[in-house]
PDB file of N, CA and C in Angstrom:
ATOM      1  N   UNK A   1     -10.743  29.498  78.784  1.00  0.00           N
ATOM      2  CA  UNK A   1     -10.032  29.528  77.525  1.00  0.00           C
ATOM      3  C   UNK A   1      -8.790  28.637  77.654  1.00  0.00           C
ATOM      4  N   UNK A   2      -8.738  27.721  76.715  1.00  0.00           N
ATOM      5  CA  UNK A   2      -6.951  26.780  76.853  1.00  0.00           C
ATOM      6  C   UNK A   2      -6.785  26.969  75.522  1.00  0.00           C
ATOM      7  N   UNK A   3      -5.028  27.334  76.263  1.00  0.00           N
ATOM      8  CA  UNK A   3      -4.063  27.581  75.263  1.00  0.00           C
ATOM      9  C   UNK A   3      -3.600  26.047  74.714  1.00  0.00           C
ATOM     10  N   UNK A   4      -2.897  25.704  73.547  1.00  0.00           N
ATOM     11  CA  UNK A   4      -2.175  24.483  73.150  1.00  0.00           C
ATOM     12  C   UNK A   4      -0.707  25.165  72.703  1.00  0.00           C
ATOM     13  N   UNK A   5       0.108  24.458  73.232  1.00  0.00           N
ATOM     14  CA  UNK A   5       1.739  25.025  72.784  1.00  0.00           C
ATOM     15  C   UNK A   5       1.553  24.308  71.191  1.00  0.00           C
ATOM     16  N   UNK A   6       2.586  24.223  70.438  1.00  0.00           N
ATOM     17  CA  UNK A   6       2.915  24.108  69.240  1.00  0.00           C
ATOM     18  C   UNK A   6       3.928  24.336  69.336  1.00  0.00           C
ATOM     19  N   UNK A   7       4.924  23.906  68.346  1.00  0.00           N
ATOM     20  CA  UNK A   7       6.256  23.621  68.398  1.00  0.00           C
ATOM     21  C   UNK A   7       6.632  23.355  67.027  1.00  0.00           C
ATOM     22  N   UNK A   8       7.632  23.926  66.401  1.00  0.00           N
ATOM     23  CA  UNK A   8       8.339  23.566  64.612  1.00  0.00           C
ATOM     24  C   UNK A   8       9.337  23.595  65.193  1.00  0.00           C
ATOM     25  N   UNK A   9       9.999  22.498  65.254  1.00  0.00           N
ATOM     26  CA  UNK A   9      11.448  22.298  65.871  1.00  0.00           C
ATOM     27  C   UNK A   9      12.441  21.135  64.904  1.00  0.00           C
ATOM     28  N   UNK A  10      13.488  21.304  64.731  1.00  0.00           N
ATOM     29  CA  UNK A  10      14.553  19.892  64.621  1.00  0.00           C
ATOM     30  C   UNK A  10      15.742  20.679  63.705  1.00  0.00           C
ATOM     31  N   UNK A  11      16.217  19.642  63.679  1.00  0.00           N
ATOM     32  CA  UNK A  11      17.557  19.777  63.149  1.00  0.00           C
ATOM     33  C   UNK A  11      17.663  19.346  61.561  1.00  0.00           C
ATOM     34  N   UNK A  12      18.398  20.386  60.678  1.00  0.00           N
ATOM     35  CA  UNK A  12      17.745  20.351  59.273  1.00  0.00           C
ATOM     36  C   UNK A  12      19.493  20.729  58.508  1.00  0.00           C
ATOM     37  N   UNK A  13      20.060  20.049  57.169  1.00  0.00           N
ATOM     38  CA  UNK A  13      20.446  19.746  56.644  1.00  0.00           C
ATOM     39  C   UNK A  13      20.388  21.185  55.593  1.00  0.00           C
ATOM     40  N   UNK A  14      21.169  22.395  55.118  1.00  0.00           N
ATOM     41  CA  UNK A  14      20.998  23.007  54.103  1.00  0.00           C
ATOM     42  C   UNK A  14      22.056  23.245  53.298  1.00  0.00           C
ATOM     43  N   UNK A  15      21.872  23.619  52.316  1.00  0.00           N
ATOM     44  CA  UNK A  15      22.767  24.406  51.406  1.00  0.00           C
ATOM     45  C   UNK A  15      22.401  26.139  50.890  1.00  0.00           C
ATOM     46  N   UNK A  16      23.232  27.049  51.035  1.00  0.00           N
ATOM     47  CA  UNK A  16      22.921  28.529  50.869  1.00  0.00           C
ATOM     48  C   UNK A  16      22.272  28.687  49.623  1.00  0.00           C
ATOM     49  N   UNK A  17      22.116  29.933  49.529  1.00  0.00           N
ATOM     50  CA  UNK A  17      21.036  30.065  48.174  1.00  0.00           C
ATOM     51  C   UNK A  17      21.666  31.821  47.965  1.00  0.00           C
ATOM     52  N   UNK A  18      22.414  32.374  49.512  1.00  0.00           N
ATOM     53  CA  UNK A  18      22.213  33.750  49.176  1.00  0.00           C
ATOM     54  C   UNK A  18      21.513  34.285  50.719  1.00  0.00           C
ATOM     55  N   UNK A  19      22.745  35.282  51.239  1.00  0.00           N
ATOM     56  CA  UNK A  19      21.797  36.018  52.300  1.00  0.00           C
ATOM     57  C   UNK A  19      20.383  36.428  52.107  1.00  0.00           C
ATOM     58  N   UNK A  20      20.640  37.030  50.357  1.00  0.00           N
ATOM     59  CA  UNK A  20      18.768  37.300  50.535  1.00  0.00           C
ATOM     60  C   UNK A  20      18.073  36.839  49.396  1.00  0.00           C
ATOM     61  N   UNK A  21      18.480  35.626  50.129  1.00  0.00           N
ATOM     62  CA  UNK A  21      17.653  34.568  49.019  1.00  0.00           C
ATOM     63  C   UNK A  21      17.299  33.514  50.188  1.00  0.00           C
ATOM     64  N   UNK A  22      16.326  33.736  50.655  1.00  0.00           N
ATOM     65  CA  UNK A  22      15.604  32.835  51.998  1.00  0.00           C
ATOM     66  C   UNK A  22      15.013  31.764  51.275  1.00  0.00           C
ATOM     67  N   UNK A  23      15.145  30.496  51.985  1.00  0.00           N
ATOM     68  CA  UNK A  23      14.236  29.583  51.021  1.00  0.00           C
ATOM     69  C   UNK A  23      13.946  28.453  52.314  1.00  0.00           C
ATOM     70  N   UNK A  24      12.551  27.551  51.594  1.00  0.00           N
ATOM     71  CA  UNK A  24      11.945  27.109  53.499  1.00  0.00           C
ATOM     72  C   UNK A  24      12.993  25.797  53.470  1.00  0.00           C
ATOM     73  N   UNK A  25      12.827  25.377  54.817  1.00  0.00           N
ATOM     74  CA  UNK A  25      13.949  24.576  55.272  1.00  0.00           C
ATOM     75  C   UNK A  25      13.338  23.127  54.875  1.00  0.00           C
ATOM     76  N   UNK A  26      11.762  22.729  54.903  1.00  0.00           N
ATOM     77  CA  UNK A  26      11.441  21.484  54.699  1.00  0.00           C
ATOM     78  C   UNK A  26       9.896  21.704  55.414  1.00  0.00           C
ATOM     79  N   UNK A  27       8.785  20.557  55.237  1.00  0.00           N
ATOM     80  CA  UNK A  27       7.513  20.885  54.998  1.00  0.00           C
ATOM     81  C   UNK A  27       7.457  20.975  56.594  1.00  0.00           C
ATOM     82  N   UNK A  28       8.086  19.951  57.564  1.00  0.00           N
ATOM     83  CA  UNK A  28       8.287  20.186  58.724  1.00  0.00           C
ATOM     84  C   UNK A  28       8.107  21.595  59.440  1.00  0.00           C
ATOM     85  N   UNK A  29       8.659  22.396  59.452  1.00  0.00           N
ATOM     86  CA  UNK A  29       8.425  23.905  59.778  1.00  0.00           C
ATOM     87  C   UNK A  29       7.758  24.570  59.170  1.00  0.00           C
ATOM     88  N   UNK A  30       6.022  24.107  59.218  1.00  0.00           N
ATOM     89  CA  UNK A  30       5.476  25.139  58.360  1.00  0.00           C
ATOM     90  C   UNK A  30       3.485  24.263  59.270  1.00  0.00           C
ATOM     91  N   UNK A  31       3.514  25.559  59.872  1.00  0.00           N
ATOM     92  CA  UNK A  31       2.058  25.453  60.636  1.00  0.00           C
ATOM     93  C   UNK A  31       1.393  26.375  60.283  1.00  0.00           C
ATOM     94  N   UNK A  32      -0.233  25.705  60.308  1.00  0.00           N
ATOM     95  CA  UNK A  32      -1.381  27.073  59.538  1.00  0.00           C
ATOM     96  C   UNK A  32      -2.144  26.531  60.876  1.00  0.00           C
ATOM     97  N   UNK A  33      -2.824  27.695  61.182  1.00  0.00           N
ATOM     98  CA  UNK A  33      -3.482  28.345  62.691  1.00  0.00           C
ATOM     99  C   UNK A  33      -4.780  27.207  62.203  1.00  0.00           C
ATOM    100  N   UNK A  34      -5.782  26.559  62.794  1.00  0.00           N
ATOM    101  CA  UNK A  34      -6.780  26.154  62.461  1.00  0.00           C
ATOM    102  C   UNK A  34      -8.345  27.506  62.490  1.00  0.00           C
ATOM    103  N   UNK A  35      -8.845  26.868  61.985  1.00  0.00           N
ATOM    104  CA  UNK A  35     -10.006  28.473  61.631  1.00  0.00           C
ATOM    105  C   UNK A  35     -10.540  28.296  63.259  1.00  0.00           C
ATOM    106  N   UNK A  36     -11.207  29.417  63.426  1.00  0.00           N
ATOM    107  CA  UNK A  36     -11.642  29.231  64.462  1.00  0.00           C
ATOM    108  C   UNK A  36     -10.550  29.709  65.919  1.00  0.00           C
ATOM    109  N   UNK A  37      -9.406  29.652  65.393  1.00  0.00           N
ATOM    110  CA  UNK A  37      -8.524  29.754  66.593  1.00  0.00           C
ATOM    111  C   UNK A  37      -7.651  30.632  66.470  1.00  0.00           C
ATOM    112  N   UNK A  38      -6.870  31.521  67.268  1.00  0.00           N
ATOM    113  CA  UNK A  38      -5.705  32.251  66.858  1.00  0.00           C
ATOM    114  C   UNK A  38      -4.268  31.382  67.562  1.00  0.00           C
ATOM    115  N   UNK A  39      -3.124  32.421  67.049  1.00  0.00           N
ATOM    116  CA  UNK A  39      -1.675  32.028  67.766  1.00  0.00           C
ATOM    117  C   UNK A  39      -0.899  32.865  67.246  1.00  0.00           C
ATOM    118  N   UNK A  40       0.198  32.860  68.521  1.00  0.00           N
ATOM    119  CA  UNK A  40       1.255  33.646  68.554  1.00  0.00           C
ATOM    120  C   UNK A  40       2.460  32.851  68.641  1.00  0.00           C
ATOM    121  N   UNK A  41       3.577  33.522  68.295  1.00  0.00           N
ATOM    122  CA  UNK A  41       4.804  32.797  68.084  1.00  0.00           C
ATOM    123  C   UNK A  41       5.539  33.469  69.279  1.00  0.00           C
ATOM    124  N   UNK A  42       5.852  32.779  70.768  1.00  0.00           N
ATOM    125  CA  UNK A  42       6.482  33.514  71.594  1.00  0.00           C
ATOM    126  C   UNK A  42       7.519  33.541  71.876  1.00  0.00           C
ATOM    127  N   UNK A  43       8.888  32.354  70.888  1.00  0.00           N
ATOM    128  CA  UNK A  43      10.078  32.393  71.507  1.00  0.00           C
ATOM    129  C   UNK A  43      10.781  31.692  70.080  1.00  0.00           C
ATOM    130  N   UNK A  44      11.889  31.912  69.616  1.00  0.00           N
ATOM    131  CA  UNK A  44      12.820  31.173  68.632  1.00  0.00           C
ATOM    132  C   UNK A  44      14.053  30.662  69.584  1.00  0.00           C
ATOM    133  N   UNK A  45      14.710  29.411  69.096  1.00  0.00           N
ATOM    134  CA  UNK A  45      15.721  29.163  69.626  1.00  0.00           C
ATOM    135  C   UNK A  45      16.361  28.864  67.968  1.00  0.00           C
ATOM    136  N   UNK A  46      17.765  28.985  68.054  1.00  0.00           N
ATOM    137  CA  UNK A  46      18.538  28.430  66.965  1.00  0.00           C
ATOM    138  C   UNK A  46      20.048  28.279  67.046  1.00  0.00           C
ATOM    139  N   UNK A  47      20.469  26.822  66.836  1.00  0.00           N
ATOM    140  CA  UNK A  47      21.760  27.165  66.743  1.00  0.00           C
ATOM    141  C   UNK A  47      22.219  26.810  65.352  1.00  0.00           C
ATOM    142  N   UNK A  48      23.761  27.056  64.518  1.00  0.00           N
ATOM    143  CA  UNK A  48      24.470  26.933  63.361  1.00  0.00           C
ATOM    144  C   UNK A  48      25.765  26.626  63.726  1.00  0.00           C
ATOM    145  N   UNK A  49      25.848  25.178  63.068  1.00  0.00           N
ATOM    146  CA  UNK A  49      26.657  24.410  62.856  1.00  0.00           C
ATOM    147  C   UNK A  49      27.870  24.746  61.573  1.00  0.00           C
ATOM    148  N   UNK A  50      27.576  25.784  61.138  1.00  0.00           N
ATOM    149  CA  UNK A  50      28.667  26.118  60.055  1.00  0.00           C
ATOM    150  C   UNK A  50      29.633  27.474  60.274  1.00  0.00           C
ATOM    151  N   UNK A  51      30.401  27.685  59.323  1.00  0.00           N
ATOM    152  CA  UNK A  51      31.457  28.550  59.932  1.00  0.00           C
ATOM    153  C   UNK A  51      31.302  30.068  59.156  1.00  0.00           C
ATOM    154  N   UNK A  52      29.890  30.015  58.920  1.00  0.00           N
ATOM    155  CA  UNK A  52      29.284  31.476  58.523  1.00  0.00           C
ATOM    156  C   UNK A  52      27.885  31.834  59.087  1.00  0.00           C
ATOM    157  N   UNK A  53      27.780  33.103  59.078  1.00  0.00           N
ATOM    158  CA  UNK A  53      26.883  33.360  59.570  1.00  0.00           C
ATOM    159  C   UNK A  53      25.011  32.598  58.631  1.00  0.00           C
ATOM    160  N   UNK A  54      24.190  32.474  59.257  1.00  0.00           N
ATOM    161  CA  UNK A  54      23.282  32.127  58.440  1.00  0.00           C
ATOM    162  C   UNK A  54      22.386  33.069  59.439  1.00  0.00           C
ATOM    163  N   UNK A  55      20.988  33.047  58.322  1.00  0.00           N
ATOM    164  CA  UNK A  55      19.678  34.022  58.999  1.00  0.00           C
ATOM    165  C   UNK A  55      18.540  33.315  59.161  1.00  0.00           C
ATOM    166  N   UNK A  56      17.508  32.656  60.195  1.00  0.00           N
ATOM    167  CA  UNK A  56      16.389  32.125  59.965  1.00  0.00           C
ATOM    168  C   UNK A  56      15.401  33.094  59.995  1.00  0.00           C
ATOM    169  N   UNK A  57      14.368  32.677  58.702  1.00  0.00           N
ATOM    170  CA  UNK A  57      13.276  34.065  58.869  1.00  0.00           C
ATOM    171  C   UNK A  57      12.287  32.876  59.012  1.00  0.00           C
ATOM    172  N   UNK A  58      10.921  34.103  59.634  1.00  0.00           N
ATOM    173  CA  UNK A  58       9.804  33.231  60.067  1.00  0.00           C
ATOM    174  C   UNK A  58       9.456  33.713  59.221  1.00  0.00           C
ATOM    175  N   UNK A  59       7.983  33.522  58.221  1.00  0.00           N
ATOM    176  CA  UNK A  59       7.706  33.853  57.203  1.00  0.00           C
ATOM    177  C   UNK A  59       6.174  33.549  57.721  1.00  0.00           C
ATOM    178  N   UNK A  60       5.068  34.881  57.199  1.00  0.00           N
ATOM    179  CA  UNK A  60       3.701  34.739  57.568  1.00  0.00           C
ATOM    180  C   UNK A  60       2.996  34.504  56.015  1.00  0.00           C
ATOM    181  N   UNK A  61       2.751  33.783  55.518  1.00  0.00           N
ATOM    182  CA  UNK A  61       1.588  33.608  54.395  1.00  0.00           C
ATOM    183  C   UNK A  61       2.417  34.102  53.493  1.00  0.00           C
ATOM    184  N   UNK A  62       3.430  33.620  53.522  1.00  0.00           N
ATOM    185  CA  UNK A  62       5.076  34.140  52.253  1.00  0.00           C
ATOM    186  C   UNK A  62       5.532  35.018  52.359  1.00  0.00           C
ATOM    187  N   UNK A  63       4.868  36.104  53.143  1.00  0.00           N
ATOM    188  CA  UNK A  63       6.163  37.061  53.318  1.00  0.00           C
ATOM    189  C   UNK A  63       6.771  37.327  55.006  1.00  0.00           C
ATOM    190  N   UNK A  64       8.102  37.380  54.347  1.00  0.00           N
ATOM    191  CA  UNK A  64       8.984  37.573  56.239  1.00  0.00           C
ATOM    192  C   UNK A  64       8.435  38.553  57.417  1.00  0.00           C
ATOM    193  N   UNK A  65       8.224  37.726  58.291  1.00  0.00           N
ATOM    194  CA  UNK A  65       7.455  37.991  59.502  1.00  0.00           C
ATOM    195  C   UNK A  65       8.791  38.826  60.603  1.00  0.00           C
ATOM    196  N   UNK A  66       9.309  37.696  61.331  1.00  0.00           N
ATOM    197  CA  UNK A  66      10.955  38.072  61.755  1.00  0.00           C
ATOM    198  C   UNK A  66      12.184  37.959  61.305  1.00  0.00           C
ATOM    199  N   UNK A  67      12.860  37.994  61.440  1.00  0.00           N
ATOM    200  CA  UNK A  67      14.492  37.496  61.034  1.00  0.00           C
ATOM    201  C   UNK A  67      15.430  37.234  62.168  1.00  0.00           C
ATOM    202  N   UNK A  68      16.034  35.965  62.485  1.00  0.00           N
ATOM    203  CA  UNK A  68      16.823  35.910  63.326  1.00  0.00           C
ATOM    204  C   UNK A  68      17.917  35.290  63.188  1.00  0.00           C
ATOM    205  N   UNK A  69      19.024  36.003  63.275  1.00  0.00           N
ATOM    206  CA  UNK A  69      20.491  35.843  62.585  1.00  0.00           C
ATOM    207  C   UNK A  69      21.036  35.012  63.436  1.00  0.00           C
ATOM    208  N   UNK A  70      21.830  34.133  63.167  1.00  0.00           N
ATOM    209  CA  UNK A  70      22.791  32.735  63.985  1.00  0.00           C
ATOM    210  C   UNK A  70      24.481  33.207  63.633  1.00  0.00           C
ATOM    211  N   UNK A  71      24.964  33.302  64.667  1.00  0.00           N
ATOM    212  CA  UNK A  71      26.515  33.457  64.165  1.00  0.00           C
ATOM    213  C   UNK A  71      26.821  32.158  64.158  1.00  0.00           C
ATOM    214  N   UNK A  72      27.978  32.363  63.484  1.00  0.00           N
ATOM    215  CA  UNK A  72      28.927  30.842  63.235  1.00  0.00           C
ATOM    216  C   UNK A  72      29.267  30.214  63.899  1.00  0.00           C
ATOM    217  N   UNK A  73      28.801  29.145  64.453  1.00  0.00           N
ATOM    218  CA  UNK A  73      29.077  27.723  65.137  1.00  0.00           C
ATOM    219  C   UNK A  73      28.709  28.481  66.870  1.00  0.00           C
ATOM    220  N   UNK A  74      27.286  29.312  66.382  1.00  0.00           N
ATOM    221  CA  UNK A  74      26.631  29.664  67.863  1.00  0.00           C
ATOM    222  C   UNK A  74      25.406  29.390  67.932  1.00  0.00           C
ATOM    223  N   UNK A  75      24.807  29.710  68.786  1.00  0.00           N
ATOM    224  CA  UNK A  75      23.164  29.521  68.979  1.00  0.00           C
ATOM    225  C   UNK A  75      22.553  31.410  69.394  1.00  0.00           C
ATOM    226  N   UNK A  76      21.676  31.272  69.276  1.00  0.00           N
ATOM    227  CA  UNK A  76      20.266  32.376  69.476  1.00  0.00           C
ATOM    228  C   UNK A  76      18.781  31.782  70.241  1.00  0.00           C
ATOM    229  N   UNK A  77      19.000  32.838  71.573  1.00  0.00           N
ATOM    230  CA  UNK A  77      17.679  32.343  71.995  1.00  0.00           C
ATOM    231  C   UNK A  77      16.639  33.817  72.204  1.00  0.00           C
ATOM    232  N   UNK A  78      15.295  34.030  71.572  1.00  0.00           N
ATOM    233  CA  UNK A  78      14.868  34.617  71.222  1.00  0.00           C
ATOM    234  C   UNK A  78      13.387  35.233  71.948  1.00  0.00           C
ATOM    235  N   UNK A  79      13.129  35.651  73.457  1.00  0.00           N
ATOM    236  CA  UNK A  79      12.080  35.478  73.336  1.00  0.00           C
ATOM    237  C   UNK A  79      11.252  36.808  73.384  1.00  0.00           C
ATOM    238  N   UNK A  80      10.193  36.649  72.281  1.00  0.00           N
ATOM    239  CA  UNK A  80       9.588  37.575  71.329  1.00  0.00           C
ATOM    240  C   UNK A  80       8.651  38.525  72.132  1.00  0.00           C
ATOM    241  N   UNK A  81       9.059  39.276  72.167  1.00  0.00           N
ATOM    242  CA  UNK A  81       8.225  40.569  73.063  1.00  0.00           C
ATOM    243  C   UNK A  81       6.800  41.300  72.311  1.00  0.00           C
ATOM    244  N   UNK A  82       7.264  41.698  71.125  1.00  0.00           N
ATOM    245  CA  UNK A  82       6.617  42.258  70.364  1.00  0.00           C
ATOM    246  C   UNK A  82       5.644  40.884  69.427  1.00  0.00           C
ATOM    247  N   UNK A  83       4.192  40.528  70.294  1.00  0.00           N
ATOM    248  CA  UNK A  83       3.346  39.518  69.942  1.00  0.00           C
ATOM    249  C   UNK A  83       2.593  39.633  68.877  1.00  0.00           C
ATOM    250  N   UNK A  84       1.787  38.840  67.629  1.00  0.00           N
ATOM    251  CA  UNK A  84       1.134  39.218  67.023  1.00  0.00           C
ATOM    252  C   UNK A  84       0.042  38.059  66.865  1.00  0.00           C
ATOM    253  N   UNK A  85      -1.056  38.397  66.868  1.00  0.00           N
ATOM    254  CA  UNK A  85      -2.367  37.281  66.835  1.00  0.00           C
ATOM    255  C   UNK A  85      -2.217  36.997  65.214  1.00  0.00           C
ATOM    256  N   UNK A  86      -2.156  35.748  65.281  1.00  0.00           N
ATOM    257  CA  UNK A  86      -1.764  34.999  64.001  1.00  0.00           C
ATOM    258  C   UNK A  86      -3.268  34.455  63.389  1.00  0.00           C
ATOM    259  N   UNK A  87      -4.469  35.101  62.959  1.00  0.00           N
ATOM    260  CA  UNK A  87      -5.690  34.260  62.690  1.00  0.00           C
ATOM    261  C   UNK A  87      -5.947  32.864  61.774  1.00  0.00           C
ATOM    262  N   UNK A  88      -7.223  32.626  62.029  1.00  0.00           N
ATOM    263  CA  UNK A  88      -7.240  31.286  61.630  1.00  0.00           C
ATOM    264  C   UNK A  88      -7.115  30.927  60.386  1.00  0.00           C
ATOM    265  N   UNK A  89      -6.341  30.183  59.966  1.00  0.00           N
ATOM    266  CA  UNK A  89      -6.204  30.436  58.307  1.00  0.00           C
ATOM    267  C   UNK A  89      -4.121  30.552  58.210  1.00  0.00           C
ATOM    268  N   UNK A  90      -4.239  30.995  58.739  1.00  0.00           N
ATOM    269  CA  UNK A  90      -2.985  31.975  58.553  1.00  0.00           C
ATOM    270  C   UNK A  90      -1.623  30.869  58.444  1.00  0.00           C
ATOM    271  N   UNK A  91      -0.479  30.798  57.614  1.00  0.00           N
ATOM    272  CA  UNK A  91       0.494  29.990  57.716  1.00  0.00           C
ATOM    273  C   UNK A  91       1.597  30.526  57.933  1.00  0.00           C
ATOM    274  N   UNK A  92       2.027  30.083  59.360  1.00  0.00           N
ATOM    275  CA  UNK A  92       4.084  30.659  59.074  1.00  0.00           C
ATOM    276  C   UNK A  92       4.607  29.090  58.983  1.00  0.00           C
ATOM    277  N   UNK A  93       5.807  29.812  58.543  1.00  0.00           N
ATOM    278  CA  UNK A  93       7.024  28.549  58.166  1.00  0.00           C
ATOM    279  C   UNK A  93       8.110  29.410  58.161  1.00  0.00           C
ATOM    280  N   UNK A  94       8.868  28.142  58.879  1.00  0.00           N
ATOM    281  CA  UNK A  94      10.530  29.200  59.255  1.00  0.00           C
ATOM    282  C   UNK A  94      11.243  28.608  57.728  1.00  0.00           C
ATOM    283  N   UNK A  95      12.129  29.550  57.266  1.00  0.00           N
ATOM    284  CA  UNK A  95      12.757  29.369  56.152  1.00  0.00           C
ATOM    285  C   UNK A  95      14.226  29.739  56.604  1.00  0.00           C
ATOM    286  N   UNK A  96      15.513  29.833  55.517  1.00  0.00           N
ATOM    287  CA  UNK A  96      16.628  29.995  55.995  1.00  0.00           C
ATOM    288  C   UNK A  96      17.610  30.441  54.663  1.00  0.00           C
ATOM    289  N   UNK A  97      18.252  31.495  55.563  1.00  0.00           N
ATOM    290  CA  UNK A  97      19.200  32.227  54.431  1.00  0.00           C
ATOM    291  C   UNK A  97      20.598  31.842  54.360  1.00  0.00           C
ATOM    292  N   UNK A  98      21.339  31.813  53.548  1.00  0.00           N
ATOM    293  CA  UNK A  98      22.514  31.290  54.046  1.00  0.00           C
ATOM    294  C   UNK A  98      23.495  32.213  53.188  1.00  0.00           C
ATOM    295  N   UNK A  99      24.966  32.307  52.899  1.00  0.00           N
ATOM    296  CA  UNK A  99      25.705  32.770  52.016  1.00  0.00           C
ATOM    297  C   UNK A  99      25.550  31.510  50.638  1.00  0.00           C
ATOM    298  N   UNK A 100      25.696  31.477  49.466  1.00  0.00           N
ATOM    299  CA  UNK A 100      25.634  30.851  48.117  1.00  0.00           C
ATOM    300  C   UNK A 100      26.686  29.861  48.196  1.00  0.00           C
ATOM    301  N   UNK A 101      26.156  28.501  48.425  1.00  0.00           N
ATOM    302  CA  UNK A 101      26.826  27.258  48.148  1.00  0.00           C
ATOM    303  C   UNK A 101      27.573  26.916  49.718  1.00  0.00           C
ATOM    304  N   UNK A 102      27.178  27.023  50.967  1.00  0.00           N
ATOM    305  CA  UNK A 102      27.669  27.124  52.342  1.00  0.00           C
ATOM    306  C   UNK A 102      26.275  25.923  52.129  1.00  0.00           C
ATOM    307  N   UNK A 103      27.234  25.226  52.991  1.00  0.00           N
ATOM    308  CA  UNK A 103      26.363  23.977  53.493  1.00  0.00           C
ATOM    309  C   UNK A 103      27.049  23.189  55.171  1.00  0.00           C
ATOM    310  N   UNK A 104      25.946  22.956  55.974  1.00  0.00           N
ATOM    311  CA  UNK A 104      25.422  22.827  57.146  1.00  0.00           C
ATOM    312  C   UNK A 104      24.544  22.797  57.607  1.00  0.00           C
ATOM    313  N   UNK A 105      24.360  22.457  58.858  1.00  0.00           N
ATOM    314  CA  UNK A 105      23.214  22.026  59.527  1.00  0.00           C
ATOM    315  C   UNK A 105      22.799  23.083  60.656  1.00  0.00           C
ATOM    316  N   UNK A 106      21.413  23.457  60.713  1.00  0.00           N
ATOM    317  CA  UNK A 106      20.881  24.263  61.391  1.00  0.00           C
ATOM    318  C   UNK A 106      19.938  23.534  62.989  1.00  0.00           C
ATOM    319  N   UNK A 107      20.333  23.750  64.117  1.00  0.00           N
ATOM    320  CA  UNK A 107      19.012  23.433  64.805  1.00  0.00           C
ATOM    321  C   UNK A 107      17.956  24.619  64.970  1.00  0.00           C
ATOM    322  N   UNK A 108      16.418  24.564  65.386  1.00  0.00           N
ATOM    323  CA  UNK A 108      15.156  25.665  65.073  1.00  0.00           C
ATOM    324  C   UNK A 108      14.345  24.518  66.208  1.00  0.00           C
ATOM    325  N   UNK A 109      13.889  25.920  66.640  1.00  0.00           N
ATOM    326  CA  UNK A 109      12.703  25.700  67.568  1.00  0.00           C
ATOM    327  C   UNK A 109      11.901  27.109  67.552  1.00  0.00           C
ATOM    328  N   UNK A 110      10.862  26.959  67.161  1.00  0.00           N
ATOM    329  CA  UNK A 110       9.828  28.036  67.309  1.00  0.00           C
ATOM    330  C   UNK A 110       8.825  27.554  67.976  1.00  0.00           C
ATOM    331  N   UNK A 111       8.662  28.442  69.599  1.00  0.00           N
ATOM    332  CA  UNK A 111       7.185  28.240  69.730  1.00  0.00           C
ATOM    333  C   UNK A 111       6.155  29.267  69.899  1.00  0.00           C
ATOM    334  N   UNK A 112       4.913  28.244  69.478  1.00  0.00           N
ATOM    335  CA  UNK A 112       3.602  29.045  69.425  1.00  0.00           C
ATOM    336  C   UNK A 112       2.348  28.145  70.487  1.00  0.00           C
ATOM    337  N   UNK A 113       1.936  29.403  70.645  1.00  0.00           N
ATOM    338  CA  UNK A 113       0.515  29.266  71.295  1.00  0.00           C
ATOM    339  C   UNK A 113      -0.413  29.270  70.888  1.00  0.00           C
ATOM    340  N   UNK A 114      -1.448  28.636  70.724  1.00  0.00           N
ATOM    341  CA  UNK A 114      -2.648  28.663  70.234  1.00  0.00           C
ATOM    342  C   UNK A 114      -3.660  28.900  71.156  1.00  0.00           C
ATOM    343  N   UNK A 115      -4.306  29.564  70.805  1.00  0.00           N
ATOM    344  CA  UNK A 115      -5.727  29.714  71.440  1.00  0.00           C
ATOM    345  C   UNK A 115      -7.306  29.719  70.988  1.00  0.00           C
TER     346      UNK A 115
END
C-alpha cells in the first residue's frame, strides 16, 4: 500500500468578515480525495501576521471539520491526533475567520495523506 503526502500550504492575503463568519481563503486550499482512495489530514501549521486574533477552519464538504485559532502576530503547530478517513469524493478546504474589516496576512500548511 503507498501513501502520497499532499500539502495546501502558502501565504494568503485577507480581510475579516467576522469571527463567525468563516469564508475560504482562495481556490488554492481546497483538495477533493480522488475516488478510489482515502486521506487523512495529520498536522496544521499556521502563523498570523496581524494584531488580532484570527481562526483557520478546515472545512469537510462545507461544513467545519476543525478549528484552529492563531494568536496575534504568532504561529500554531498542530499535530492531529484524533484521525479521520476522508473518502473518495470528499472535499476539505481550509477557510478563515477573522474579526470584521481586520486585514492581514495568514501563513497555512495542512497536511494530508493519501492512500
Amino acid at each position: 500500500m503507498y501513501s502520497t503526502p499532499r500539502f495546501l500550504q502558502g501565504v494568503f492575503a485577507f480581510e475579516g468578515k467576522g469571527l463567525d463568519e468563516p469564508a475560504p481563503l482562495g481556490a488554492a486550499l481546497s483538495y477533493t480525495v480522488p475516488a478510489g482512495a482515502t486521506a487523512q489530514a495529520v498536522y496544521f501549521r499556521g502563523g498570523n501576521a496581524s494584531d488580532e486574533l484570527i481562526c483557520v477552519v478546515l472545512v469537510r464538504d462545507g461544513a467545519p471539520m476543525r478549528y484552529f485559532p492563531v494568536g496575534a502576530k504568532s504561529d500554531v503547530h498542530v499535530p492531529l491526533r484524533v484521525l479521520e478517513d476522508l473518502a473518495g469524493g470528499t472535499t476539505v478546504e481550509l477557510w478563515l475567520a477573522a474579526p470584521a474589516g481586520l486585514n492581514g496576512n495568514v501563513i497555512v500548511d495542512l497536511g494530508l495523506v493519501e492512500i
